[in-house]
Protein backbone atom coordinates (compact mmCIF):
# COMPACT_ATOMS: atom_id res chain seq x y z
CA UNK A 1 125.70 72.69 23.67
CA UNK A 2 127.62 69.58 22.38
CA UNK A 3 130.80 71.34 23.28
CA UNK A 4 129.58 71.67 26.70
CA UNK A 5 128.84 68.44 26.90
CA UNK A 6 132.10 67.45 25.70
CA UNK A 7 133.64 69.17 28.57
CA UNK A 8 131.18 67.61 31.35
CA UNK A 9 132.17 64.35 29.53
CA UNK A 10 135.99 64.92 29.64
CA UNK A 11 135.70 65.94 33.30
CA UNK A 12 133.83 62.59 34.52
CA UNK A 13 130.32 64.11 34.06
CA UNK A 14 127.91 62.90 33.11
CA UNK A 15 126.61 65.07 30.40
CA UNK A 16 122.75 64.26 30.80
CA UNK A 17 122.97 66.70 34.04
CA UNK A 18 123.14 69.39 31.28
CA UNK A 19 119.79 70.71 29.86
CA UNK A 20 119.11 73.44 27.31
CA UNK A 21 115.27 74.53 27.21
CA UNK A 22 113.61 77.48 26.00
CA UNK A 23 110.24 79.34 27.29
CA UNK A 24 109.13 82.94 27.23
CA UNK A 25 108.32 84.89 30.48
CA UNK A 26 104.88 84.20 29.56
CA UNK A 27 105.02 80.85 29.86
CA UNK A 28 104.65 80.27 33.61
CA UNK A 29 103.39 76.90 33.55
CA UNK A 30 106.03 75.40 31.33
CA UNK A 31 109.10 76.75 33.06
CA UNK A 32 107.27 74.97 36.17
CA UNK A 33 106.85 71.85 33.68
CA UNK A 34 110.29 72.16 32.52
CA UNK A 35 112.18 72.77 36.31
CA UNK A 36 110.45 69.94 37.52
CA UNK A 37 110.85 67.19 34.76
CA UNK A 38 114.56 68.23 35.12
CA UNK A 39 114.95 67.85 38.98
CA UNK A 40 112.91 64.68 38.82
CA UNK A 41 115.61 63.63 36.26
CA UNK A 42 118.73 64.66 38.22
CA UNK A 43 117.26 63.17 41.53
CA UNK A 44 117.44 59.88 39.53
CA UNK A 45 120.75 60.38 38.37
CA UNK A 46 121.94 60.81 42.11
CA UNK A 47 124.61 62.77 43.45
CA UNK A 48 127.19 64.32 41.46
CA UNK A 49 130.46 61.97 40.89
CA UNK A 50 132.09 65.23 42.09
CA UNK A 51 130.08 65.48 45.33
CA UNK A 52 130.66 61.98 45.90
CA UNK A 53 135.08 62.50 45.26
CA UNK A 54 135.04 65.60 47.60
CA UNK A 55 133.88 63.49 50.60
């Protein structure tokens, strides 16, 4: 994961837009817990510096 991070880092991204979590199939209500938290989080982030260099 730190590798991949790395990468995002080297490529002028910002590594926070990477997330590693793990649930079972079972575990309906975290996954929804999870997705969420994490698209709050990248909504605050904003677009994507590579979004933003393709316009």
């Amino acid at each position: 994961m730190e590798y991949l991070k790395d990468v995002l880092k080297s490529a002028g991204i910002e590594p926070e837009r990477l997330r590693m979590e793990f649930c079972s199939s079972a575990e309906g209500q975290k996954f929804q817990e999870i997705a969420t938290d994490f698209h709050e989080h990248i909504k605050k982030m904003g677009p994507s510096p590579l979004k933003e260099s393709s316009s």
